[in-house]
C-alpha atoms as a PDB file:
ATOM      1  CA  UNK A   1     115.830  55.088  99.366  1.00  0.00           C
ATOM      2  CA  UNK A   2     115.355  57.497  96.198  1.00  0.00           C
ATOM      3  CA  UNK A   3     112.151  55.676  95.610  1.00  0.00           C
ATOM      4  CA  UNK A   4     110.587  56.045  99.551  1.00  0.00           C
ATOM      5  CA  UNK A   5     111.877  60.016  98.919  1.00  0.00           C
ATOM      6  CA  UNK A   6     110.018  60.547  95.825  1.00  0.00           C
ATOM      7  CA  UNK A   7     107.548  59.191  97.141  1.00  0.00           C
ATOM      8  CA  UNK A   8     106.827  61.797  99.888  1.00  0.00           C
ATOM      9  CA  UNK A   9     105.359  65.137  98.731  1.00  0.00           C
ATOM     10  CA  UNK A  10     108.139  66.966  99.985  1.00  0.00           C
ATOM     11  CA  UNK A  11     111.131  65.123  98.746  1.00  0.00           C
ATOM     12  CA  UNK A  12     109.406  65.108  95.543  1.00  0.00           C
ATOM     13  CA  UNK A  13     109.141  69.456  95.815  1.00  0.00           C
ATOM     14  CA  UNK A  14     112.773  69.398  96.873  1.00  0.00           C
ATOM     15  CA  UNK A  15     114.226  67.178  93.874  1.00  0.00           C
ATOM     16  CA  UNK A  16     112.653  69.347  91.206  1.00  0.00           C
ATOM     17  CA  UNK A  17     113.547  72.569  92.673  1.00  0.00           C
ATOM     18  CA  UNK A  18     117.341  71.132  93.151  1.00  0.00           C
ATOM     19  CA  UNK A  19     117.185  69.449  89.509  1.00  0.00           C
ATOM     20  CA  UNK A  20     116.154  73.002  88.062  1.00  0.00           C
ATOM     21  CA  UNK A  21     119.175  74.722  90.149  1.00  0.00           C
ATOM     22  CA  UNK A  22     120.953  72.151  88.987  1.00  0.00           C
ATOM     23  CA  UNK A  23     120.369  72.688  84.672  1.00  0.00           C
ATOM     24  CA  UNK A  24     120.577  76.413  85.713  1.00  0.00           C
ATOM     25  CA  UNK A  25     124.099  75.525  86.332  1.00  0.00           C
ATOM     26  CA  UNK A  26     124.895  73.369  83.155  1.00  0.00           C
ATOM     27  CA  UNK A  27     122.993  74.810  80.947  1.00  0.00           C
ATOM     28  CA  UNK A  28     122.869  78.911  82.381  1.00  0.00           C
ATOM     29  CA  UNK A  29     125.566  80.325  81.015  1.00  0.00           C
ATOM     30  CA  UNK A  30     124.550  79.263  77.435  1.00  0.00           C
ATOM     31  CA  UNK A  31     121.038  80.441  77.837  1.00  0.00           C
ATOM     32  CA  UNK A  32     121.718  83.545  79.079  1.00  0.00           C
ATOM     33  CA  UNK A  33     120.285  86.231  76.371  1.00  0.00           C
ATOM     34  CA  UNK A  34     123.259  88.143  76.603  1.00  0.00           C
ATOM     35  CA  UNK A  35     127.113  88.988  76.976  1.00  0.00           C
ATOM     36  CA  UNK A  36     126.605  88.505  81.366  1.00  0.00           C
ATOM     37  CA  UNK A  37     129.924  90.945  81.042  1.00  0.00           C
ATOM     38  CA  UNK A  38     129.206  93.218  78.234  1.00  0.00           C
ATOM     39  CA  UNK A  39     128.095  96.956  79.651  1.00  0.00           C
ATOM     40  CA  UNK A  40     126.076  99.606  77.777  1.00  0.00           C
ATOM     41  CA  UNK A  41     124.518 103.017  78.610  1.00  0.00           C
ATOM     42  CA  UNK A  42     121.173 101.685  79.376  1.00  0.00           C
ATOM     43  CA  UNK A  43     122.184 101.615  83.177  1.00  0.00           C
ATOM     44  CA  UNK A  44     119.331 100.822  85.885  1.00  0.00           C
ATOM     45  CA  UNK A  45     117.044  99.996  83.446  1.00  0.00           C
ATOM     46  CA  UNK A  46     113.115  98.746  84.178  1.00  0.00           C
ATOM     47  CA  UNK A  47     112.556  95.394  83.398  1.00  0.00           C
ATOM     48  CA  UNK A  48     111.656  95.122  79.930  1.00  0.00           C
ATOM     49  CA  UNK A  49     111.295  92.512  76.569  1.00  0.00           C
ATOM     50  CA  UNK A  50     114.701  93.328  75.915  1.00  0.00           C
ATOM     51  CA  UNK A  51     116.104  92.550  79.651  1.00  0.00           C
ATOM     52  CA  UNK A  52     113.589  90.990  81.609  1.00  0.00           C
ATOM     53  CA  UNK A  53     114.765  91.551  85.048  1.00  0.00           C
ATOM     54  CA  UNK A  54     116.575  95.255  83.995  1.00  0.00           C
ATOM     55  CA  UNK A  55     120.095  96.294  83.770  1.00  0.00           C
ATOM     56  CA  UNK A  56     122.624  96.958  86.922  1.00  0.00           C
ATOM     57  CA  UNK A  57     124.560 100.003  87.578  1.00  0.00           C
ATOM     58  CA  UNK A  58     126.922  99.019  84.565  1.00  0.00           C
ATOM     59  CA  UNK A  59     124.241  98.398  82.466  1.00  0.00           C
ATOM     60  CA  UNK A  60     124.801  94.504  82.397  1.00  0.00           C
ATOM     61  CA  UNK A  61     121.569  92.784  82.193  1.00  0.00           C
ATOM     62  CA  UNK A  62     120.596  91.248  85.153  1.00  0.00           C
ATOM     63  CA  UNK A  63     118.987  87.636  84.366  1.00  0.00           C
ATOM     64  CA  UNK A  64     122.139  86.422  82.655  1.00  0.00           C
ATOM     65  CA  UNK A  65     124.861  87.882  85.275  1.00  0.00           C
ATOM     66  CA  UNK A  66     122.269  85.715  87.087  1.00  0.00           C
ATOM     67  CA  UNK A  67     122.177  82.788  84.831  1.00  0.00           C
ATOM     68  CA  UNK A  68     125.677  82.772  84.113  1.00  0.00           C
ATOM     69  CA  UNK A  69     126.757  83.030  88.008  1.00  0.00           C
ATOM     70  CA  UNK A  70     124.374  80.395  88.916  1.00  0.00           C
ATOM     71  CA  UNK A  71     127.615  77.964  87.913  1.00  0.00           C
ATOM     72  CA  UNK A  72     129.789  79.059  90.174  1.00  0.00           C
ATOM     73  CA  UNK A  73     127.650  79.121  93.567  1.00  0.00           C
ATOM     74  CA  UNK A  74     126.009  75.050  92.467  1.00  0.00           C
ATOM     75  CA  UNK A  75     130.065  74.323  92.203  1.00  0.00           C
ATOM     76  CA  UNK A  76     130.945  75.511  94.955  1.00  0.00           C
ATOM     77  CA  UNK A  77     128.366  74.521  97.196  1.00  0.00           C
ATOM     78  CA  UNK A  78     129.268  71.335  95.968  1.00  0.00           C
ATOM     79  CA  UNK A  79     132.896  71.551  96.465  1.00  0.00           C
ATOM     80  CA  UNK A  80     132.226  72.563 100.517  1.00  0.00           C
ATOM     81  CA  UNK A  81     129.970  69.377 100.979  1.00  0.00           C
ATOM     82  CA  UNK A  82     132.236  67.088  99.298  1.00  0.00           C
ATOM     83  CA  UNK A  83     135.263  68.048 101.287  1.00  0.00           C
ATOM     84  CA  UNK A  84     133.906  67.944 104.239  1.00  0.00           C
ATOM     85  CA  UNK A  85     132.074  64.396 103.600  1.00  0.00           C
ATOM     86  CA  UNK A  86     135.789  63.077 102.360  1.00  0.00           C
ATOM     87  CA  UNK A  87     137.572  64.577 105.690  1.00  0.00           C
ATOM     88  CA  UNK A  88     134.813  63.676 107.797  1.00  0.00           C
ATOM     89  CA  UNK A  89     133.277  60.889 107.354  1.00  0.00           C
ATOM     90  CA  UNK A  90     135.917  58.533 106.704  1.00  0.00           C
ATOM     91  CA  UNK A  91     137.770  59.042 109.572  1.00  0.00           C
ATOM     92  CA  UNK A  92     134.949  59.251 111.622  1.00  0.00           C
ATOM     93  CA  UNK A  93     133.917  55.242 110.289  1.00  0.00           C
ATOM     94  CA  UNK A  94     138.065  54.373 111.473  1.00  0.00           C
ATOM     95  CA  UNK A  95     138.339  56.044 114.456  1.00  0.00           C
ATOM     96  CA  UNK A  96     135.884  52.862 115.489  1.00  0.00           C
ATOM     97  CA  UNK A  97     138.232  50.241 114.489  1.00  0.00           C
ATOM     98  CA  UNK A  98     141.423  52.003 114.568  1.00  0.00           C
ATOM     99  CA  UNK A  99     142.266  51.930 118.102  1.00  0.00           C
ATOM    100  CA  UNK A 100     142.307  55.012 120.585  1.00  0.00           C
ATOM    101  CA  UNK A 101     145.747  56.375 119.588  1.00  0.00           C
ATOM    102  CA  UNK A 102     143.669  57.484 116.096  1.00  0.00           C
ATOM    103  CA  UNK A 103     140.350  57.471 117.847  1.00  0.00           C
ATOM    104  CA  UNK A 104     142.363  60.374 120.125  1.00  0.00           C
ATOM    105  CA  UNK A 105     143.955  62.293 117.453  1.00  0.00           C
ATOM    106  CA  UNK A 106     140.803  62.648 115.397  1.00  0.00           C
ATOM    107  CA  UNK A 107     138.833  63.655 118.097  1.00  0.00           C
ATOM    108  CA  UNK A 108     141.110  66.288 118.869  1.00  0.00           C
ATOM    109  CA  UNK A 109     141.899  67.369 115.323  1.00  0.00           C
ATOM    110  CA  UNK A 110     137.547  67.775 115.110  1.00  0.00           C
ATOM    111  CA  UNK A 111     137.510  69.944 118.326  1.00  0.00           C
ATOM    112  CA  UNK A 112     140.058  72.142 116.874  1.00  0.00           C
ATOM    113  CA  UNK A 113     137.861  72.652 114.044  1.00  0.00           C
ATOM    114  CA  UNK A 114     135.158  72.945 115.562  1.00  0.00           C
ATOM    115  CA  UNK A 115     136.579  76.164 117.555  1.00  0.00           C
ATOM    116  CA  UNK A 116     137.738  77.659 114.627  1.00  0.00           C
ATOM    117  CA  UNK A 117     135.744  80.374 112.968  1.00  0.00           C
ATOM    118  CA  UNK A 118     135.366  79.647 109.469  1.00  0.00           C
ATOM    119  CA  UNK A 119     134.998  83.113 108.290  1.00  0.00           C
ATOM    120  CA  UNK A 120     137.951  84.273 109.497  1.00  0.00           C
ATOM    121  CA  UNK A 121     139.938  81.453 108.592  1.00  0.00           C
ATOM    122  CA  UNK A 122     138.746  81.367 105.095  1.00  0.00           C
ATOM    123  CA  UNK A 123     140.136  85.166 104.347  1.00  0.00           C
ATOM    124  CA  UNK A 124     142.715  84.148 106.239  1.00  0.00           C
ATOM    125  CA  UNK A 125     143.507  81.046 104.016  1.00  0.00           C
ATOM    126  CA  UNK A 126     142.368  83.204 100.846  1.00  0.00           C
ATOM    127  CA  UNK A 127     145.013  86.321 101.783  1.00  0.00           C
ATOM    128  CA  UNK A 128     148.154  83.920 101.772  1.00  0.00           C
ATOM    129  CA  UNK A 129     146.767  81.615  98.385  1.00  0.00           C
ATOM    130  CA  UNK A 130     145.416  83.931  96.475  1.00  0.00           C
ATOM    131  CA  UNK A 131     141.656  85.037  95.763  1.00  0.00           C
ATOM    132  CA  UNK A 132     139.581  82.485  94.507  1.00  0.00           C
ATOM    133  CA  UNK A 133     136.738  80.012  95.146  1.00  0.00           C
ATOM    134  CA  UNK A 134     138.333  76.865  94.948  1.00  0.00           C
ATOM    135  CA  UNK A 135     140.535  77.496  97.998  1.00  0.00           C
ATOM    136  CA  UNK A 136     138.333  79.132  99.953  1.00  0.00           C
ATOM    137  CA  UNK A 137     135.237  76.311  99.386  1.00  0.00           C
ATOM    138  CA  UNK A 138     138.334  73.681  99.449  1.00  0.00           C
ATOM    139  CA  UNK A 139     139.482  75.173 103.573  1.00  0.00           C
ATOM    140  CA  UNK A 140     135.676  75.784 104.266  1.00  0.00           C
ATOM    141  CA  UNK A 141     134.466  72.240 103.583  1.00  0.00           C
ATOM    142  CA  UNK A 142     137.390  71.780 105.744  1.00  0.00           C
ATOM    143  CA  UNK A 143     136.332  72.988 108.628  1.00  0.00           C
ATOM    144  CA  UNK A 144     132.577  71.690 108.168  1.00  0.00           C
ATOM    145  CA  UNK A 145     134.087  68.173 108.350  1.00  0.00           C
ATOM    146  CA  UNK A 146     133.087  67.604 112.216  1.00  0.00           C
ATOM    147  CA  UNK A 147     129.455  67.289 111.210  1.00  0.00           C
ATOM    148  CA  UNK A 148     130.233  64.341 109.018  1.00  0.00           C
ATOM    149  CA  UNK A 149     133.096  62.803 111.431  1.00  0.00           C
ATOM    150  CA  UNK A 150     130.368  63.152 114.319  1.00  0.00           C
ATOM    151  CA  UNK A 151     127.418  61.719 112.539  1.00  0.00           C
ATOM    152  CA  UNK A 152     129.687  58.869 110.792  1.00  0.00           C
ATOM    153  CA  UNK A 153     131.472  57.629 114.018  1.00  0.00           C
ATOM    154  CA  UNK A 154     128.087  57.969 115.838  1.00  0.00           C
ATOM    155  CA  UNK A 155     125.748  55.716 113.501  1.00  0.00           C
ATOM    156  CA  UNK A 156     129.524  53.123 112.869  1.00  0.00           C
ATOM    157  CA  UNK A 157     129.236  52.988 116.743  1.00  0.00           C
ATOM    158  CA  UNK A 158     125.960  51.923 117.086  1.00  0.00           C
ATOM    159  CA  UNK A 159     126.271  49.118 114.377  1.00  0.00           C
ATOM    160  CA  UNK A 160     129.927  47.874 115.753  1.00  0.00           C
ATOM    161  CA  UNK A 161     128.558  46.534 118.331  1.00  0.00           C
ATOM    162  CA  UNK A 162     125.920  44.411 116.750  1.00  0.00           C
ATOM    163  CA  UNK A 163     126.316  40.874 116.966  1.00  0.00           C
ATOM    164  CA  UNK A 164     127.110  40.112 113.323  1.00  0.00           C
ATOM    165  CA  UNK A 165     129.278  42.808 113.064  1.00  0.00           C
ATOM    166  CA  UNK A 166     131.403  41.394 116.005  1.00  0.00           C
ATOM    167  CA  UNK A 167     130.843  37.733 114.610  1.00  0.00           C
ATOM    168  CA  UNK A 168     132.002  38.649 111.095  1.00  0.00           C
ATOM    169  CA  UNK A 169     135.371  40.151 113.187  1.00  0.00           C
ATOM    170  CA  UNK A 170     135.873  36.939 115.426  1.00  0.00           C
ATOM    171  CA  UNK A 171     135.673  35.084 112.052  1.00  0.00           C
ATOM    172  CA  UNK A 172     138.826  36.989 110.582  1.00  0.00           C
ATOM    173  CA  UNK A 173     137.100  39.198 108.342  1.00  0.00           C
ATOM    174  CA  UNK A 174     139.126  42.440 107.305  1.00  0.00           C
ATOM    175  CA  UNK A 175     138.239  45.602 108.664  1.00  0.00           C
ATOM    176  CA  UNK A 176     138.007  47.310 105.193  1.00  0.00           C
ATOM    177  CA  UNK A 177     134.868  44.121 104.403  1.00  0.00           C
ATOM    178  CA  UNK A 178     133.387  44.516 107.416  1.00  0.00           C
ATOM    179  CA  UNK A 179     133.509  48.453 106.696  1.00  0.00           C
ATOM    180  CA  UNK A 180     131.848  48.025 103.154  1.00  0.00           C
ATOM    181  CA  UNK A 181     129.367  44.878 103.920  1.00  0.00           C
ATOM    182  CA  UNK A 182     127.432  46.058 107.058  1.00  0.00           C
ATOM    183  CA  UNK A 183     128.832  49.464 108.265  1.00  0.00           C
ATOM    184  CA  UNK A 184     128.294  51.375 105.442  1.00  0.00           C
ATOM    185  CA  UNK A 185     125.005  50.407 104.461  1.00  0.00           C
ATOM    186  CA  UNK A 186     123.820  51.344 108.037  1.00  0.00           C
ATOM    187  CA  UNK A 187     126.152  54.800 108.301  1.00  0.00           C
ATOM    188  CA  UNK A 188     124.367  56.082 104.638  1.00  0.00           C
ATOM    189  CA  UNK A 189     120.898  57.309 105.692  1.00  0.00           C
ATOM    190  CA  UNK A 190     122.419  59.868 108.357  1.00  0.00           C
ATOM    191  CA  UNK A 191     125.562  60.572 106.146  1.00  0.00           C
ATOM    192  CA  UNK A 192     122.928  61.279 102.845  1.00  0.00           C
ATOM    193  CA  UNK A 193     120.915  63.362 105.546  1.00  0.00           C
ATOM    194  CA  UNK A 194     123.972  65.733 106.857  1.00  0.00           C
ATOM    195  CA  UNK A 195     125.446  66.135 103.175  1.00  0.00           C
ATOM    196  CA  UNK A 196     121.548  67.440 102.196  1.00  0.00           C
ATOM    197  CA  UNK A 197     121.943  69.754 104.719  1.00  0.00           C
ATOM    198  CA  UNK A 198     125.849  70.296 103.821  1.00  0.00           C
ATOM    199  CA  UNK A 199     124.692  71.481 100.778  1.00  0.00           C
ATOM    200  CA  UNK A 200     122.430  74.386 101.438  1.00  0.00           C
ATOM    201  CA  UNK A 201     125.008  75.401 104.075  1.00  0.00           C
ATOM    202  CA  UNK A 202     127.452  75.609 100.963  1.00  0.00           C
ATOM    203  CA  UNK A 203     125.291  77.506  99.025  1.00  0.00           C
ATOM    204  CA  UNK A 204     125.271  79.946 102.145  1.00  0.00           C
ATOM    205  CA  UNK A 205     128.517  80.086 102.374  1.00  0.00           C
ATOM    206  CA  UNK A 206     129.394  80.768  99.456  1.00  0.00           C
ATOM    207  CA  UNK A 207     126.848  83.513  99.546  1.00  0.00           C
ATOM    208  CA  UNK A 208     128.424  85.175 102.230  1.00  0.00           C
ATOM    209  CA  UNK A 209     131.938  84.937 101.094  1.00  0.00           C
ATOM    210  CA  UNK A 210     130.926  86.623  96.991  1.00  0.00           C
ATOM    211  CA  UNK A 211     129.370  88.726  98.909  1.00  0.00           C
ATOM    212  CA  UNK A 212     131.975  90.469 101.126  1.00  0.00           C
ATOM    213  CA  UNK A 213     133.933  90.222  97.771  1.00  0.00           C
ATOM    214  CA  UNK A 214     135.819  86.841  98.367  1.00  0.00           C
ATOM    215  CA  UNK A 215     136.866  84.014  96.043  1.00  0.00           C
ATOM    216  CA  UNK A 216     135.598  85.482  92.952  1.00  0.00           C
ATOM    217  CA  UNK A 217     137.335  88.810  91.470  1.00  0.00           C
ATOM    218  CA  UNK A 218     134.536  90.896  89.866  1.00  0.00           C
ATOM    219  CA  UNK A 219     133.333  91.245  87.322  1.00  0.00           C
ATOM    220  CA  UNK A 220     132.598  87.734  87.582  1.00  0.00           C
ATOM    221  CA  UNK A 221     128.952  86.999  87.997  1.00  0.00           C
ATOM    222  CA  UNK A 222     127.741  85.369  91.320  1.00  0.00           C
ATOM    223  CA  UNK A 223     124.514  85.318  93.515  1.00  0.00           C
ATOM    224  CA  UNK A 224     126.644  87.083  96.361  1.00  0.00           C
ATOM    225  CA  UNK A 225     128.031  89.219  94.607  1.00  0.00           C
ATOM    226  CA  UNK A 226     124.961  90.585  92.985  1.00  0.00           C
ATOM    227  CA  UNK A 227     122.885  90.710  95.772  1.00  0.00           C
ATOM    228  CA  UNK A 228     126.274  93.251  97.032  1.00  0.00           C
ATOM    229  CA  UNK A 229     125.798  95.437  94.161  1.00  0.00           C
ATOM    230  CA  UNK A 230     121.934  95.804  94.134  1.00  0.00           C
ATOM    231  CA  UNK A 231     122.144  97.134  98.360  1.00  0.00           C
ATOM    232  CA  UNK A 232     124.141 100.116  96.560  1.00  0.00           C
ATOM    233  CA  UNK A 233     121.242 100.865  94.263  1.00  0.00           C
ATOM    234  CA  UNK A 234     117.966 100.701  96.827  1.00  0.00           C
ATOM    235  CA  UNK A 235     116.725 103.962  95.664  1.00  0.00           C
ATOM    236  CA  UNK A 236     116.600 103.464  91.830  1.00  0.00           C
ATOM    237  CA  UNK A 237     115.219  99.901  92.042  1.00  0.00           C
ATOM    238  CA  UNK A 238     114.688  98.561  95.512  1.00  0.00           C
ATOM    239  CA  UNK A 239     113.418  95.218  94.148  1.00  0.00           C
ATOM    240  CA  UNK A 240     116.865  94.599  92.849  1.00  0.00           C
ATOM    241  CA  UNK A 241     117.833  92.447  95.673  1.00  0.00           C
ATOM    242  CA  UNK A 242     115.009  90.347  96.184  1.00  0.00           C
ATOM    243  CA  UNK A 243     115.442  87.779  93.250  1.00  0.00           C
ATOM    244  CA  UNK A 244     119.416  87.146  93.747  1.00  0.00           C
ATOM    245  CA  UNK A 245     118.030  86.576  97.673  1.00  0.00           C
ATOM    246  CA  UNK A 246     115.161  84.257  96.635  1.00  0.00           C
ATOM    247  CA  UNK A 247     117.313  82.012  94.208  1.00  0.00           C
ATOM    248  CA  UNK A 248     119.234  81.480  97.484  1.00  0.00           C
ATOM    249  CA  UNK A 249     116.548  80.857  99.818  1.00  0.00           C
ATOM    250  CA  UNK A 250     114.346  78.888  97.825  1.00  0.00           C
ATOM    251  CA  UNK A 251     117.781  76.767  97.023  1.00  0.00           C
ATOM    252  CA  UNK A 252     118.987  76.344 100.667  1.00  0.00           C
ATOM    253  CA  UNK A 253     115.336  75.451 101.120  1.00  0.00           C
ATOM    254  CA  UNK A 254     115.060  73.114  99.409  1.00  0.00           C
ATOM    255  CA  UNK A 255     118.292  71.207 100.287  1.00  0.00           C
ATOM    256  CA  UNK A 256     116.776  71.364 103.705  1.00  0.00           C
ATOM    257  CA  UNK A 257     113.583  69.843 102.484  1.00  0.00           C
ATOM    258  CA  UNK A 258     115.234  66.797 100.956  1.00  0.00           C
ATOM    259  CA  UNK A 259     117.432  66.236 103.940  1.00  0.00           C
ATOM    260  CA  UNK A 260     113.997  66.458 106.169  1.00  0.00           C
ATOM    261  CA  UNK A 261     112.651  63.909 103.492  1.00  0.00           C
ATOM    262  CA  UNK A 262     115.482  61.258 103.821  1.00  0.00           C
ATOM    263  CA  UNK A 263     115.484  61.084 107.229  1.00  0.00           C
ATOM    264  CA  UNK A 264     111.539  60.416 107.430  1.00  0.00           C
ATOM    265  CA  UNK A 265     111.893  57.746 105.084  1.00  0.00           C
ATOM    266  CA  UNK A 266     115.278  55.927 106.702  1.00  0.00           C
ATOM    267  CA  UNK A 267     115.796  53.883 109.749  1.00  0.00           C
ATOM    268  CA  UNK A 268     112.999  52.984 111.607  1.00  0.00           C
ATOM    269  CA  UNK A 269     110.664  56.119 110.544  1.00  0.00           C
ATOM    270  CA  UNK A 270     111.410  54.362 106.550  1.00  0.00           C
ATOM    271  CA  UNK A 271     110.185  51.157 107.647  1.00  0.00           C
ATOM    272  CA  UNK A 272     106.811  52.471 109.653  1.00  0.00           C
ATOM    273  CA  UNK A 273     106.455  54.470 106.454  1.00  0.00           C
ATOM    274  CA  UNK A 274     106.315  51.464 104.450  1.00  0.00           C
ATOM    275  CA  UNK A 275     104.603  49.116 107.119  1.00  0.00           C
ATOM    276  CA  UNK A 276     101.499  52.254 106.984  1.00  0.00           C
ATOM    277  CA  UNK A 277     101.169  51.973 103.437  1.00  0.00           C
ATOM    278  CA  UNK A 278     101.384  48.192 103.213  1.00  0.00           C
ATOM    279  CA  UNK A 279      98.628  48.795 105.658  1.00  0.00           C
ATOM    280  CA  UNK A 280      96.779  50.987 104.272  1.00  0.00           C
ATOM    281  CA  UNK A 281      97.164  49.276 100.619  1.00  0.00           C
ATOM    282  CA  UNK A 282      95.764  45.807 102.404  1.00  0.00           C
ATOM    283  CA  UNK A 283      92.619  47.725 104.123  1.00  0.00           C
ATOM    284  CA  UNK A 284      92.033  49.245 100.453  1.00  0.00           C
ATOM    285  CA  UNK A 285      91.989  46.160  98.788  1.00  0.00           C
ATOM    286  CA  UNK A 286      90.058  44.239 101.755  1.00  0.00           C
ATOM    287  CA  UNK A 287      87.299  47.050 101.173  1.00  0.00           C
ATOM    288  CA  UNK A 288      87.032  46.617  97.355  1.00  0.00           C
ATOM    289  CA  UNK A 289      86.749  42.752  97.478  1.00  0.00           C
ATOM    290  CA  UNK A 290      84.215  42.700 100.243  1.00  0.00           C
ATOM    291  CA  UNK A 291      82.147  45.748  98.100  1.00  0.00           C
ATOM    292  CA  UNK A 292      82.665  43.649  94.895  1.00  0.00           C
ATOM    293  CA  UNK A 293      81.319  40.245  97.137  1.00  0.00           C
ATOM    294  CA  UNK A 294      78.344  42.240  98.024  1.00  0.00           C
ATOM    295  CA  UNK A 295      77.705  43.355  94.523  1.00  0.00           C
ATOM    296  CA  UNK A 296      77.846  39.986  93.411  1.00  0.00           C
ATOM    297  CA  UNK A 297      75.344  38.845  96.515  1.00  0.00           C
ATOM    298  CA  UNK A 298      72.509  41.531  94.840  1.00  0.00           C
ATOM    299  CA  UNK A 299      73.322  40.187  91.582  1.00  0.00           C
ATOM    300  CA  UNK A 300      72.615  36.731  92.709  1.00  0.00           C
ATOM    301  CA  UNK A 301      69.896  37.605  95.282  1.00  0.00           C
ATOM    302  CA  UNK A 302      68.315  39.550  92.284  1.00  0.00           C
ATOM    303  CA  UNK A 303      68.261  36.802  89.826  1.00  0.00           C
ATOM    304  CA  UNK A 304      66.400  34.444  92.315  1.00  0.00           C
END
């Protein structure tokens, strides 16, 4: 699959803008040309050789509050999508085979979450455990679990009723092999498609919630949280905002991209993708040999 993704413009566009987000993250807060924390006088400051992208109201500089904040919204992101893959998606694959008693309960248990407003829930959550991110992305991924528990019970029902499946059943095989030999391997495209998307919802959400102020106690750097303090400043430097706001669009764009690029190259749009090429390699190669035949024909004809 990584190999039919790269080899579509677009998944290729989406895997280098997500790899450089990604060493922005690892490597950011060591790159960063200064203290992200440290304030000075020089508050509201131009962009200049000593702070490329100026100074906030504190006089912090601006691209490594950005670098060094870039950590915390990749993590958590991450932590959101990962939750709600392990809380969906697994239960959604056993609510197949686990009879309707669990098949019941889980359903219910994802309309419940469904209805409730994540938001709310998380400052909710965040009030009675404290303030900080890994809660709040840890009850958030939570509650995005019905995407995964829908998508995985949807693609494990379509497969469990294939004949080998059923065969492989009749013969005694254990749930758990059946599961891991031909479910999974059939469940994976959609699953890799919704935790693309998962992803950039993450980095949304986490967004939103350093924005309002929630999960991370300032002066901890974050995208969110920056953007929040550059809206208070529109008059001195009303381009403040805009490169906190496109690190987050071009990211959540890019997740979007990639989950838009695995889904055109899995299941049956994969294989037409591949048939066309094979195709389209055959009719190349058909052309050359018949243009190298004629060549040879002149040749020939010419030395008679």
């Amino acid at each position: 699959m990584v190999r039919r993704v790269l080899s579509l413009t677009s998944g290729r566009i989406a895997l280098v803008i997500l790899t450089v987000i990604a060493l922005l993250a690892v490597l950011g807060p060591f790159i960063a040309p200064h203290d992200p924390l440290a304030t000075s006088s020089d508050t509201l400051a131009e962009a200049s050789g000593a702070h490329w992208l100026g100074t906030d109201y504190l006089g912090r500089d601006v691209l490594s509050r950005l670098l060094d904040g870039s950590r915390v919204s990749v993590l958590g992101s991450l932590e959101v999508a990962l939750t709600a893959l392990g809380v969906g998606a697994i239960p959604g694959i056993l609510s197949v085979y686990f009879g309707r008693v669990f098949e019941w309960v889980t359903l219910r248990l994802t309309d419940t979450l469904v209805a409730l407003p994540f938001l709310l829930f998380a400052v909710a959550v965040v009030a009675l455990l404290g303030n900080g991110i890994t809660q709040a992305m840890l009850v958030t991924g939570v509650l995005v679990s019905p995407l995964f528990y829908r998508v995985a019970r949807a693609a494990t029902l379509a497969v469990a009723r294939s004949p080998y499946v059923e065969a492989a059943l009749i013969s005694g095989a254990s749930i758990g092999w059946v599961v891991r030999r031909h479910v999974w391997v059939k469940v994976l495209p959609p699953i890799a498609v919704a935790l693309a998307q998962t992803i950039g919802v993450g980095f949304v959400i986490v967004s939103t919630l350093t924005f309002l102020g929630i999960g991370v106690q300032p002066p901890a750097p974050t995208w969110g949280g920056l953007l929040a303090s550059d809206l208070g400043y529109l008059t001195q430097k009303p381009w403040a905002p805009l490169v906190p706001a496109l690190l987050i669009m071009v990211t959540v764009w890019a997740c979007n991209l990639l989950a838009d690029a695995i889904r055109d190259v899995s299941g049956e749009a994969g294989r037409a993708l591949v048939n066309n090429r094979k195709a389209r390699a055959n009719r190349l190669a058909d052309a050359t040999g018949s243009d190298a035949r004629s060549d040879d024909a002149h040749v020939h004809a010419g030395g008679a």
